[in-house]
Protein backbone atom coordinates (compact mmCIF):
# COMPACT_ATOMS: atom_id res chain seq x y z
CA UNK A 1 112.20 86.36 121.18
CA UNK A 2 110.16 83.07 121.74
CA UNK A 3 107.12 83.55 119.63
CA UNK A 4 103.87 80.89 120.59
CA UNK A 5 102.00 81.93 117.07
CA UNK A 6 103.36 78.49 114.72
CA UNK A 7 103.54 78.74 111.52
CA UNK A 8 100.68 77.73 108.98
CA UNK A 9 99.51 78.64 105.57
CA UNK A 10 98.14 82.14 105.80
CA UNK A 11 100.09 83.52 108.50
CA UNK A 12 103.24 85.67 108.05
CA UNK A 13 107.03 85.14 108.99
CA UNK A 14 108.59 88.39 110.43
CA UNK A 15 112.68 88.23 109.72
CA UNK A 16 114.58 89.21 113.02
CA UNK A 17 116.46 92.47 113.14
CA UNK A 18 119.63 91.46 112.00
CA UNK A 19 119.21 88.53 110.05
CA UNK A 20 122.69 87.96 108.69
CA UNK A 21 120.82 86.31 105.41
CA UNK A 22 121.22 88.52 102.61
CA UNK A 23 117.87 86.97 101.04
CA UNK A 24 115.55 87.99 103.75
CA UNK A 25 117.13 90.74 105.64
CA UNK A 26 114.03 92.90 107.50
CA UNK A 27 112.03 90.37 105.65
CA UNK A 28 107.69 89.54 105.81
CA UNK A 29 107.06 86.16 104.32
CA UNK A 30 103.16 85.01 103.52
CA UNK A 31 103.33 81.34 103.80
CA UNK A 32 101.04 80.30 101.38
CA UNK A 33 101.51 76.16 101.96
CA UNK A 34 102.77 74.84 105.30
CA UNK A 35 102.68 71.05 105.78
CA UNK A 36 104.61 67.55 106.53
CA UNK A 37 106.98 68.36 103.33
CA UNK A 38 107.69 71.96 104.19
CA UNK A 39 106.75 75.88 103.78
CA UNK A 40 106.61 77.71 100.79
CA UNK A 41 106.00 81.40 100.71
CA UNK A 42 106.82 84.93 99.05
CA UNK A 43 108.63 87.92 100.54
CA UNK A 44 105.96 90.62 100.61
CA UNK A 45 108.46 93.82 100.95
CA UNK A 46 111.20 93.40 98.52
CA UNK A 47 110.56 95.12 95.29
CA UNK A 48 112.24 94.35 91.95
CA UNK A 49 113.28 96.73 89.40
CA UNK A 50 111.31 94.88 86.97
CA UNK A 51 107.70 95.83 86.20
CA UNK A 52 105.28 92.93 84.44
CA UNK A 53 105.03 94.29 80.76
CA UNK A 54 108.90 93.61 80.89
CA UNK A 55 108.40 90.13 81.93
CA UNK A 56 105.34 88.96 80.18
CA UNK A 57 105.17 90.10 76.58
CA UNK A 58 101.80 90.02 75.91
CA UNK A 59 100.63 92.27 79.39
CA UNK A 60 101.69 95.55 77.06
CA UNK A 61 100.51 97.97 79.59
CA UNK A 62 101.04 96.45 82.96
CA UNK A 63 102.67 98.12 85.14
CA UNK A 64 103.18 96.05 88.29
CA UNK A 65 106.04 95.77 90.30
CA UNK A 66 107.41 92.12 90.60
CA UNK A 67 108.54 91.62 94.58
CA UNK A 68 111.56 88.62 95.06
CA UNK A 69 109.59 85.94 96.57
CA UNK A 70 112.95 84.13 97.70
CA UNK A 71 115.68 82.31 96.23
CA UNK A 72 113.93 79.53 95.22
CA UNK A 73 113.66 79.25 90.96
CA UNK A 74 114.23 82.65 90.69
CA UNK A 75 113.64 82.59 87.20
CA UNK A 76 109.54 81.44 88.14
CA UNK A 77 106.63 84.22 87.97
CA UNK A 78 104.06 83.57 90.78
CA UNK A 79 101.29 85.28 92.04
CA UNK A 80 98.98 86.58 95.14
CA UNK A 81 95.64 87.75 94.42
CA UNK A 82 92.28 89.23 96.31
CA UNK A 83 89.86 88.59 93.11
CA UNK A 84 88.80 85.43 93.14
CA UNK A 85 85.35 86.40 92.21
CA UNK A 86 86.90 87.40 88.79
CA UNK A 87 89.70 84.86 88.25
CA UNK A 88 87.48 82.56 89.36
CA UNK A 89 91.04 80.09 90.15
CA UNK A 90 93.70 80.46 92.87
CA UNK A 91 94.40 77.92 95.83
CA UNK A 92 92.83 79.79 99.08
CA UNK A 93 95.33 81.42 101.79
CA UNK A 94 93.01 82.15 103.75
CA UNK A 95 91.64 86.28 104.83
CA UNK A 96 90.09 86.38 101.18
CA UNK A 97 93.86 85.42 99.19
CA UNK A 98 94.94 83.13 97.10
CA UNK A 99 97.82 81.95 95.69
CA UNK A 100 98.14 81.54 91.94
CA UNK A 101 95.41 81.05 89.35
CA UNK A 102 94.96 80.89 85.66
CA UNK A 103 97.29 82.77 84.57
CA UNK A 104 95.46 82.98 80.64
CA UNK A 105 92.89 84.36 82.36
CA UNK A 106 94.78 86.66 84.36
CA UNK A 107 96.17 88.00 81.36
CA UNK A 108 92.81 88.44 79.77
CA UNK A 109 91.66 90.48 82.54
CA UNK A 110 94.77 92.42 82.73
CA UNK A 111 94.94 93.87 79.46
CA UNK A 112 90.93 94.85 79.87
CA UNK A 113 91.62 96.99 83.20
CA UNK A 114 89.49 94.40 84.97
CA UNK A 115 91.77 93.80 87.56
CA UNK A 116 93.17 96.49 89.69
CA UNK A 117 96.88 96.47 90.61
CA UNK A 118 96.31 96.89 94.48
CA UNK A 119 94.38 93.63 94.10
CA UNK A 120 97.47 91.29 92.67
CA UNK A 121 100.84 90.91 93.46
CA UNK A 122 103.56 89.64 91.11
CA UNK A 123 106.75 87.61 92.61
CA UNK A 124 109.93 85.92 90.72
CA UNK A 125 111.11 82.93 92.94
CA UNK A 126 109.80 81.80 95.73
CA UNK A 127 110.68 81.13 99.43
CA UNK A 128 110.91 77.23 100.74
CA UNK A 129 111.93 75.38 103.66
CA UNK A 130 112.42 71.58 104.25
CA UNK A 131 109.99 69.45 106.87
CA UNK A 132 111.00 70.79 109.79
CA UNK A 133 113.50 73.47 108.75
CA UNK A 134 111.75 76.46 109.51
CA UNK A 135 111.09 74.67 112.52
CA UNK A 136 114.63 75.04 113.43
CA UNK A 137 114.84 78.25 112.14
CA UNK A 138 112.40 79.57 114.49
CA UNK A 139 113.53 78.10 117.39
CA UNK A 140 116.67 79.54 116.86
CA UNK A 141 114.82 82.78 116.69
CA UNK A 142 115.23 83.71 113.20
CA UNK A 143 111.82 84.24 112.49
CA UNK A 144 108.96 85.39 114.66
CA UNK A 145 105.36 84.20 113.45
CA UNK A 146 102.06 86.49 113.07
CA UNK A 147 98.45 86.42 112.13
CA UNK A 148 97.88 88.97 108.99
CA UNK A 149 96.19 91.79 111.01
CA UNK A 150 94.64 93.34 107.92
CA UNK A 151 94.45 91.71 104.51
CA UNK A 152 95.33 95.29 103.03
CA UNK A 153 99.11 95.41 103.83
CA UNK A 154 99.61 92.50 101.56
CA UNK A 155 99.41 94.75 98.65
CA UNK A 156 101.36 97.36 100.07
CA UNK A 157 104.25 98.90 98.31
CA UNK A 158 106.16 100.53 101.12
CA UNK A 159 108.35 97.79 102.56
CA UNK A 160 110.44 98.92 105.18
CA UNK A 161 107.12 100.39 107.27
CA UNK A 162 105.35 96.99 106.02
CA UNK A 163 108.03 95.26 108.01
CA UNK A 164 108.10 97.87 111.23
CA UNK A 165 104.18 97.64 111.24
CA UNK A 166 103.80 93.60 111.37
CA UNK A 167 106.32 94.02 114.15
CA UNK A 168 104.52 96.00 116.05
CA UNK A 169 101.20 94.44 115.70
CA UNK A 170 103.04 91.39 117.25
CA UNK A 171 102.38 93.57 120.49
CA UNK A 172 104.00 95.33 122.91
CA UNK A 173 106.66 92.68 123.88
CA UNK A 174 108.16 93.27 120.38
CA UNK A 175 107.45 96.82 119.57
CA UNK A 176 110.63 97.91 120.48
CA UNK A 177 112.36 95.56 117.71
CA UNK A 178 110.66 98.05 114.86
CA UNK A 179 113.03 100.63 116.10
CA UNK A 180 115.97 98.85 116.00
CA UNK A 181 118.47 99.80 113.05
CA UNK A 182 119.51 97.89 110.16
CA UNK A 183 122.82 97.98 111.27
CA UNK A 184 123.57 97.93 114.90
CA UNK A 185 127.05 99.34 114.79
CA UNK A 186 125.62 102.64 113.74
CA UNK A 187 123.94 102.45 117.15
């Protein structure tokens, strides 16, 4: 599955079918830093059973789902956002997000309904790779790379279709991969 699309901050990392990885099995990554030291990022389609008011004490009536980012300081809240223009903080992604902010304001804005939940999303941990690591990884064709086709399924909630549907906008070379089943010896 040689993909040409390298990775860079911005862009997504599509898991392969049958990643044996536990961690980021059917995973979509948003790499939201990408340089000589390495990749960080957060797994977009993994939902927690933990919503924010149960995390952050003072947040009494928000309801947002945290996402694992990755195994990375799993213990770490972190944050992707679409509302700069009322944050007015976050390091830019790129396709209007941005990664992380103040999070005093956040909180602020929160708890006075400013802030919509399809415009933030929450993550514990965080996905990272060494220089040159996910280098490897994709040449061994662990991950396939992609350009976010629409800034909207970043917010998404439904992850197994968020994971089919990058796959598919990869083209019709990969298409066929969305179909495949989580486990092939039920094939």
């Amino acid at each position: 599955m040689l993909n040409p699309i390298k990775p860079k901050t911005g862009r997504l990392l599509i898991s392969e079918p049958f990643m044996s990885d536990p961690n980021f099995k059917r995973s979509v990554v948003l790499i939201t830093e990408h340089d000589e030291d390495g990749t960080v990022g957060y797994i977009l389609n993994q939902a927690g059973n933990l919503i924010l008011k149960d995390v952050v004490q003072d947040l009494w009536e928000a309801d947002n789902l945290i996402y694992f980012g990755g195994p990375v300081a799993a213990d770490t809240l972190h944050f992707i956002h679409r509302c700069y223009d009322k944050l007015q903080s976050g390091e830019p992604i790129g396709n209007g997000l941005y990664w992380g902010g103040n999070f005093e304001t956040l909180k602020i804005l929160i708890n006075t309904n400013a802030i919509e939940e399809n415009e933030i999303k929450f993550f514990m941990g965080y996905s990272g790779w060494g220089n040159g690591q996910l280098d490897q990884e994709i040449e061994d064709n662990a991950w396939m790379v992609s350009d976010i086709s629409n800034p909207e399924i970043i917010f998404g909630n439904d992850d197994e279709q968020l994971w089919r549907d990058v796959i598919v906008n990869l083209g019709p070379k990969y298409a066929h991969v969305s179909n495949f089943p989580i486990d092939p010896s039920l094939n």
